[in-house]
Every structure is written in C-alpha cells, then in structure tokens.
Protein backbone atom coordinates (compact mmCIF):
# COMPACT_ATOMS: atom_id res chain seq x y z
CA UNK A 1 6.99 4.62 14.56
CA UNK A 2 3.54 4.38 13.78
CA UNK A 3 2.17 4.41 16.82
CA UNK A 4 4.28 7.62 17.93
CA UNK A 5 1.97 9.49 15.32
CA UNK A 6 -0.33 13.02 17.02
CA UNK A 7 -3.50 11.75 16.43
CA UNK A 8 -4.47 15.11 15.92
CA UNK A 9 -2.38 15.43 12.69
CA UNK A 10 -2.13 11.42 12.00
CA UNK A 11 -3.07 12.67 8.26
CA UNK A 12 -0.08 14.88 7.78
CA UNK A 13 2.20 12.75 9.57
CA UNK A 14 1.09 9.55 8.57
CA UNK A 15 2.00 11.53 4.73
CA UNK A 16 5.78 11.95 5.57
CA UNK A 17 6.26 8.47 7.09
CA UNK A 18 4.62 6.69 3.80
CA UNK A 19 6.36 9.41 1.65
CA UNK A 20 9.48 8.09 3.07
CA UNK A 21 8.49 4.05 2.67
CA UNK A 22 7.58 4.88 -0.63
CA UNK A 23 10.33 7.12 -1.72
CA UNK A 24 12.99 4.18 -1.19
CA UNK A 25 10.81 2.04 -3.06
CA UNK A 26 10.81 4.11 -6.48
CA UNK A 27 14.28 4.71 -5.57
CA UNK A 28 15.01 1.35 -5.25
CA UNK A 29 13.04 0.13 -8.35
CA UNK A 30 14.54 2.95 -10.29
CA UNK A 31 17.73 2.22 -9.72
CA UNK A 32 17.61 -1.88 -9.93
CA UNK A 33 16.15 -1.28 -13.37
CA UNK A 34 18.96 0.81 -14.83
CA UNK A 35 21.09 -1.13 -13.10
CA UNK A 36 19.81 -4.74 -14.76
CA UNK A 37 20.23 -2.99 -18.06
CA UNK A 38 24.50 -2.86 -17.25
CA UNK A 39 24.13 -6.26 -15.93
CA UNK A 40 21.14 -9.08 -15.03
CA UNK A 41 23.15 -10.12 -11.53
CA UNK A 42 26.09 -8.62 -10.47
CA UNK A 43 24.58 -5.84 -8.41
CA UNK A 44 22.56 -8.17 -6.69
CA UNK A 45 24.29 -7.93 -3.33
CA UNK A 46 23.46 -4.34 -3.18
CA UNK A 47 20.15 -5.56 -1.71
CA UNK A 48 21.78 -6.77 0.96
CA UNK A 49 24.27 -4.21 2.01
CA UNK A 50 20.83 -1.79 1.46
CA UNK A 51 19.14 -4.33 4.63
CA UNK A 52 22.24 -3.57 6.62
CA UNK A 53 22.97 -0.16 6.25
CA UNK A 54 19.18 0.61 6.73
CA UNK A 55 19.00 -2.49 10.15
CA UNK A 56 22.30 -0.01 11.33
CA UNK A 57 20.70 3.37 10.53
CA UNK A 58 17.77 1.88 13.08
CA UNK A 59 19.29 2.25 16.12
CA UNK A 60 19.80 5.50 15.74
CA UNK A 61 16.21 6.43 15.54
CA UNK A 62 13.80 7.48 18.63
CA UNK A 63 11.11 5.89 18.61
CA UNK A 64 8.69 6.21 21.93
CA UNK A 65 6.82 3.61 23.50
CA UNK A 66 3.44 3.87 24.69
CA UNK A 67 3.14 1.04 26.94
CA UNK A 68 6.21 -0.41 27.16
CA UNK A 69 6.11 -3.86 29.95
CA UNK A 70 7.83 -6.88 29.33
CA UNK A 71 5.78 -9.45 30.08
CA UNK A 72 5.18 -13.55 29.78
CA UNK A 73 4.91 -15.27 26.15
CA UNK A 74 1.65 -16.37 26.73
CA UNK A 75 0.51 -13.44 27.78
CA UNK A 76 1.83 -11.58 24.67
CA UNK A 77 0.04 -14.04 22.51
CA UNK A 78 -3.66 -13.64 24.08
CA UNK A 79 -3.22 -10.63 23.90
CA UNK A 80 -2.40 -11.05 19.55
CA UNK A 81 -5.19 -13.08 19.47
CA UNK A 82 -7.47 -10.36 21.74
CA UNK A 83 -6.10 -7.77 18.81
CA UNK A 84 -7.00 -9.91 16.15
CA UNK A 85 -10.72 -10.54 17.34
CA UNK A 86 -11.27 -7.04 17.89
CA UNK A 87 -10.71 -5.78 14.31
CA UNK A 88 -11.93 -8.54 11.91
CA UNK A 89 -13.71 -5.43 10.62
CA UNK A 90 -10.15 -4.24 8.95
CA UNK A 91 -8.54 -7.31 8.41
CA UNK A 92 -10.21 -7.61 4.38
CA UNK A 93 -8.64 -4.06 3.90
CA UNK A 94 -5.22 -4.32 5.01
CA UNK A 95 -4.92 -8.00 3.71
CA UNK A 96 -6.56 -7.62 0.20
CA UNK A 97 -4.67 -3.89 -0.82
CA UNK A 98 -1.80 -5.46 -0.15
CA UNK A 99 -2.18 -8.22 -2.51
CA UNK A 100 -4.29 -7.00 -5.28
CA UNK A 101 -1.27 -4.29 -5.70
CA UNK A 102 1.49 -7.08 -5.73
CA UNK A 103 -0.23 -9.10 -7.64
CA UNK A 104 0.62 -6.91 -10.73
CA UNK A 105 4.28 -6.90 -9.43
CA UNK A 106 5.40 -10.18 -11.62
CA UNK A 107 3.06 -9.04 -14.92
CA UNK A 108 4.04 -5.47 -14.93
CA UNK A 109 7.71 -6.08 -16.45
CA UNK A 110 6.11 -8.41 -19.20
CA UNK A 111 2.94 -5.89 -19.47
CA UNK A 112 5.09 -3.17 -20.41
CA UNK A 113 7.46 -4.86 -23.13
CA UNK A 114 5.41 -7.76 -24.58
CA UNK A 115 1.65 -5.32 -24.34
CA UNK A 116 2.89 -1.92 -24.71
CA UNK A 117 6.02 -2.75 -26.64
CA UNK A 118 8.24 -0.37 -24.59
CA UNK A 119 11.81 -0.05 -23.10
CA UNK A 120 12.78 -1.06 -19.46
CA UNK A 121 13.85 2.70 -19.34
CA UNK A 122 10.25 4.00 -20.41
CA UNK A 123 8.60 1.41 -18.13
CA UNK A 124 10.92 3.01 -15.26
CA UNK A 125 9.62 6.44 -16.19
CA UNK A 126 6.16 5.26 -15.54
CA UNK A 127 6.92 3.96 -12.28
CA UNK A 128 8.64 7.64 -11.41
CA UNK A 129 5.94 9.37 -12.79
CA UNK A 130 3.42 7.27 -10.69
CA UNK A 131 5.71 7.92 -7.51
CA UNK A 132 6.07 11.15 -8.33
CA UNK A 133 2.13 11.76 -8.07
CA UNK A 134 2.25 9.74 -4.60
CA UNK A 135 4.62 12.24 -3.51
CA UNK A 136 2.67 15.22 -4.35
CA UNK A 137 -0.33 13.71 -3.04
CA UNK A 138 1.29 12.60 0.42
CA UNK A 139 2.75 16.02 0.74
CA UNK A 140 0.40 18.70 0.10
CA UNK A 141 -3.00 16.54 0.00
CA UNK A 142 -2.82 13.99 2.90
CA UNK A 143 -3.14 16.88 5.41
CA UNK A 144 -7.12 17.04 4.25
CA UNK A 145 -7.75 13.96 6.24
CA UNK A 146 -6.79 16.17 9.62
CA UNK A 147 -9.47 18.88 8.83
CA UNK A 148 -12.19 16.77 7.46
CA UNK A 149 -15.04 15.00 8.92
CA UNK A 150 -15.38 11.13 8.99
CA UNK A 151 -17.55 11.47 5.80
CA UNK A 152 -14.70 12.68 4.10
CA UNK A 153 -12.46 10.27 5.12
CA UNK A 154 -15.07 7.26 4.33
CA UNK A 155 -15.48 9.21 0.84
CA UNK A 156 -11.84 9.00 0.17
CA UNK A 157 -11.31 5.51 1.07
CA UNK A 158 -14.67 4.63 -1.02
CA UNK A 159 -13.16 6.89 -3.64
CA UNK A 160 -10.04 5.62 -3.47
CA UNK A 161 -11.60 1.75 -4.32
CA UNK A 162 -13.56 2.69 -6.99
CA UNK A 163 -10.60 4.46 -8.97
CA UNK A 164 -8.23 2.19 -8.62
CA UNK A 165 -10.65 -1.00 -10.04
CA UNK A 166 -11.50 1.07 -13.14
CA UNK A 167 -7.60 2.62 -13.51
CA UNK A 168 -6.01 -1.62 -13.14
CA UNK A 169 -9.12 -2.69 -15.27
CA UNK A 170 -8.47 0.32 -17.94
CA UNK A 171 -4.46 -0.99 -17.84
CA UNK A 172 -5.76 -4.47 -19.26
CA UNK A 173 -7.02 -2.44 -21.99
CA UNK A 174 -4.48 -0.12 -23.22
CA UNK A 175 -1.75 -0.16 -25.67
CA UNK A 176 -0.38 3.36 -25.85
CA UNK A 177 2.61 4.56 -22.84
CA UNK A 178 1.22 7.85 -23.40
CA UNK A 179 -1.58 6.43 -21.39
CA UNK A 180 -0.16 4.64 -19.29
CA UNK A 181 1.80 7.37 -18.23
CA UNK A 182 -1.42 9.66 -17.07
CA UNK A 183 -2.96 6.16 -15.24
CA UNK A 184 0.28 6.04 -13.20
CA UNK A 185 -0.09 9.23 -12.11
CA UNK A 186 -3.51 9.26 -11.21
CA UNK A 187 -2.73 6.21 -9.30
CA UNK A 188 -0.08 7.73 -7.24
CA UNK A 189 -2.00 10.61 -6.78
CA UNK A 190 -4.97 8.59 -5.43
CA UNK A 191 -2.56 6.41 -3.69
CA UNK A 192 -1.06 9.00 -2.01
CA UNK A 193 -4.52 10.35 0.05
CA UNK A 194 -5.82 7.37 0.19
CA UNK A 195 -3.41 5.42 2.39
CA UNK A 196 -3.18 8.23 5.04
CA UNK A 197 -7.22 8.07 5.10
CA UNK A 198 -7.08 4.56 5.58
CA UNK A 199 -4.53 4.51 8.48
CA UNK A 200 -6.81 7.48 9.91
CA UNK A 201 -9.59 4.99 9.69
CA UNK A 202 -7.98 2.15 11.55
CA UNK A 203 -6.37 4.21 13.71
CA UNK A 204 -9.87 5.09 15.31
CA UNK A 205 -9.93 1.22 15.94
CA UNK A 206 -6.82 1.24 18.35
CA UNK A 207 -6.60 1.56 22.33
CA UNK A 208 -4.04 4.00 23.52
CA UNK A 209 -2.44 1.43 25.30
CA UNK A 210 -2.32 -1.12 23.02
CA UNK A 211 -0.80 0.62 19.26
CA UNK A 212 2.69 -1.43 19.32
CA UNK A 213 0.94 -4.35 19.59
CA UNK A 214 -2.21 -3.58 17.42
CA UNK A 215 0.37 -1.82 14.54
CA UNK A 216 2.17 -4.79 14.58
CA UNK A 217 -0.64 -7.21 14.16
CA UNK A 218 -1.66 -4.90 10.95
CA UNK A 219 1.84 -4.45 9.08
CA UNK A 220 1.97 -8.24 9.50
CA UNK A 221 -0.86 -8.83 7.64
CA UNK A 222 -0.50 -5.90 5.73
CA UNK A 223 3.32 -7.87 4.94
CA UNK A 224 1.47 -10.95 4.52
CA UNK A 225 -0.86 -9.62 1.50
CA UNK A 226 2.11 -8.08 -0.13
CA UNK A 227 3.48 -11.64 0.01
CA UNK A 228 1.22 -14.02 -1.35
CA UNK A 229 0.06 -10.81 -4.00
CA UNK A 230 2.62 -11.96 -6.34
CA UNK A 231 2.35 -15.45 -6.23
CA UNK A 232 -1.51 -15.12 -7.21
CA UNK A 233 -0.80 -12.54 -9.93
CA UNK A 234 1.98 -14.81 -11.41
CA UNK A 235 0.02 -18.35 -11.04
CA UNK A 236 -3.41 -16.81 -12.90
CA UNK A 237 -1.10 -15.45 -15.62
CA UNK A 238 0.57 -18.59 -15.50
CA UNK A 239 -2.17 -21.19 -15.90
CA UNK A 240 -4.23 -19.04 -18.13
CA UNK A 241 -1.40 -17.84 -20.61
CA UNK A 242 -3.34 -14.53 -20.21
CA UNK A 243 -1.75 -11.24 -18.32
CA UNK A 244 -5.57 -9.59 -18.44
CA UNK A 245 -6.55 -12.35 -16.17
CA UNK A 246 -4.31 -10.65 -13.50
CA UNK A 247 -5.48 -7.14 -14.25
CA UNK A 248 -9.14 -8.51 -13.40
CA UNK A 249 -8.01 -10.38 -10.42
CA UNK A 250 -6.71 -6.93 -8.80
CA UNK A 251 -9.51 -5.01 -10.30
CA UNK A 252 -12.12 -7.47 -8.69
CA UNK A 253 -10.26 -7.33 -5.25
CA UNK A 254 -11.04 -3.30 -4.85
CA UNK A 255 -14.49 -3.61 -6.28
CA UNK A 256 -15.03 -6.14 -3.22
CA UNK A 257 -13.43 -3.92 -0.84
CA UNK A 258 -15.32 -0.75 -2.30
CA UNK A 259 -18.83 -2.84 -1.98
CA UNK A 260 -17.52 -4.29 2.20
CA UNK A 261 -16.57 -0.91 3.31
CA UNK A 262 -18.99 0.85 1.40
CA UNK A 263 -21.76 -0.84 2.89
CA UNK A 264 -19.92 -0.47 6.11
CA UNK A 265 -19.59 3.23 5.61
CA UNK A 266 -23.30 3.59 4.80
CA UNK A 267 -24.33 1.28 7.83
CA UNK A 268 -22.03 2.85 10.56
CA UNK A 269 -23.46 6.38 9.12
CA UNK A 270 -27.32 5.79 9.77
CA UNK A 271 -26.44 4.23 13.31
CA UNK A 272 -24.81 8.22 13.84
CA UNK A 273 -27.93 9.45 13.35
C-alpha cells in the first residue's frame, strides 16, 4: 500500500493511510479501556477475532505492484541486504521513533493513576483528545508537505524532534490532567505532520523499482522499534523504581535524532549550494 502512493501527493496520501492506522489504534485503545473497566479478561479474544476479520477484509483490497517477479531466495535476500546498506542514513529514524514512543506504552497506565491521580476513563480521554489532534493534523495539515520545498520538510521533521523531547520531558513534570490534556493534543497535532514529512523524506531514498522491497525493510524495523520500545520503558522503570527515568529515556532518544538529522539537514543543505 505504501508503495502505491503518487509521489506527487505522497503528503496528502501518505495523511489518509496513517489516519486510518491510527484511527483503529485510538479506537482500539478506547474501547479495550472501557471495556477492562466491565471486566480485566473476558473480552480478550476480541483481539483475535479483530486479526481475522481485518487478515479477511485484506483480500479484498487492490493493492498494485510495481515490480512484481518472483524470483530465487537468495536472490531476495541480497537484495534485503543491498536495501539495508543503501539507507543506514534512515535506519536511526525509523528504529528509534518507534521505540522512544512505546517505551511510554507500559508507564503511561501507571503515569496517569499513581502521578496524576486520575480515572482509566479520564486517561482514555487524553488518549482521544491526542488522536483527535493527529486526525486534524493528518487531514487538513499533512497536504503542506506536497507544496513545500525540502526546507520545509527538513524543518518539520527537525521541528517535529525538538517538540516532542520537551512535550515527553514536560509529562515527567506535571501533575495536573488539565495539562496533560493540551500536551496530548499538541502531540497529535505534531504527530500528525510530522510522520507524513518523514515518509516524504525517505521516500526520496527509494528506487522506483525497488518500494515493496525497500517499504518492507522499513516497517520491519519500524515494527522492530515498536517492539523492544516497551520492554526498555518497562525495565528502566523497573530497576530504578522511578517512571521519570522513562520519560527521559524517550525524551533523550528525539533530542539524538533532532541533533543526527539536524546536522544531516544542515550538511546535505550547503552541499545544494
């Protein structure tokens, strides 16, 4: 699906496609949450029959290929590990978002009844407020990226960095869901530019002939970030009996990735001239 994006309106597309990925995740979390308040396991299997319905909805989709040709094992894998070589420059990116985002995944619950002293219901209405904002944002801003320059989009993604290590490290400090409330939506709001700049960004990265194989390689990673997130976030809060330790952790992740691609950004734009 990804690759099957007009590059000529990857921004605006690239919006709906996220919008929809992130849409059944509020839905989801929304929904698990009220539903853990009935009872703590018996709608469990609803994941489940959610993986099947959406695994049968699949087959209904059209998707095109670019460069469809089926061809040896071997060959498939040199030409992974040709992908991979060619765009080290990204891999920090899609890698570390991924996992400085997750990593607040096992504190957040705790965060928002042990810090902020609130309801699972209130905590839900941050999340919907936050996904609300990503909506807006992926709607009616992510079509910028299309008509900008590639100063724009570097000054987004830069942006984007910066804002979200002072919103997580502002969350460490903050007691009040009032708050909390206008953080999540200026995340989502950011959030909701930002990603479509960033795919932009790689996108400039791929061959024509080579996106089902070069997407693939990224969600991986991209998957693989999301998946070891969590068990950093919970092991620092673990060992160090602290949940600002967390907060840091993800807040020192984007200030990394702001000073990488920043200096990237800067570098790549005095070789232009």
């Amino acid at each position: 699906m990804l690759s099957s994006v007009e590059e000529d309106k990857r921004g605006k597309q690239m919006g709906y496609v996220y919008f929809s990925w992130l849409l059944g995740l509020l839905v989801g979390m929304v929904f698990m949450n009220l539903l853990i308040k009935v009872h703590p396991t018996r709608f469990a299997f609803m994941m489940s029959l959610v993986v099947l319905i959406a695994w049968i909805l699949y087959y209904f989709v059209d998707v095109k290929l670019t460069n469809y040709n089926t061809r040896p094992v071997k060959a498939q894998l040199r030409q992974i590990v040709d992908v991979t070589k060619r765009h080290l420059l990204l891999f920090p990116g899609i890698l570390l978002q991924g996992a400085a985002i997750a990593a607040l995944v096992p504190i957040l619950p705790t965060y928002a009844t042990k810090v902020i002293n609130v309801s699972t219901i209130e905590y839900t209405v941050a999340i919907i407020i936050g996904g609300i904002g990503c909506a807006v944002s992926m709607l009616f801003l992510s079509k910028l990226i299309d008509n900008r320059s590639r100063n724009f989009m570097y000054g987004v993604i830069l942006s984007g960095f910066i804002l979200y290590m002072i919103l997580i490290f502002t969350l460490s400090m903050i007691v009040n869901i009032h708050i909390v409330w206008i953080i999540a939506l200026a995340i989502g709001l950011m959030y909701g530019i930002l990603l479509p700049a960033w795919n932009t960004f790689m996108a400039r990265f791929i061959k024509s002939d080579e996106q089902e194989e070069t997407w693939g390689v990224f969600n991986s990673i991209q998957g693989f970030g999301s998946m070891i997130g969590p068990l950093f976030g919970g092991l620092i809060t673990q060992f160090t009996n602290n949940l600002n330790n967390t907060f840091y952790f993800s807040a020192l992740i984007f200030l990394v990735l702001a000073v990488f691609y920043g200096s990237y950004f800067i570098a790549n734009r005095e070789k232009a001239k």
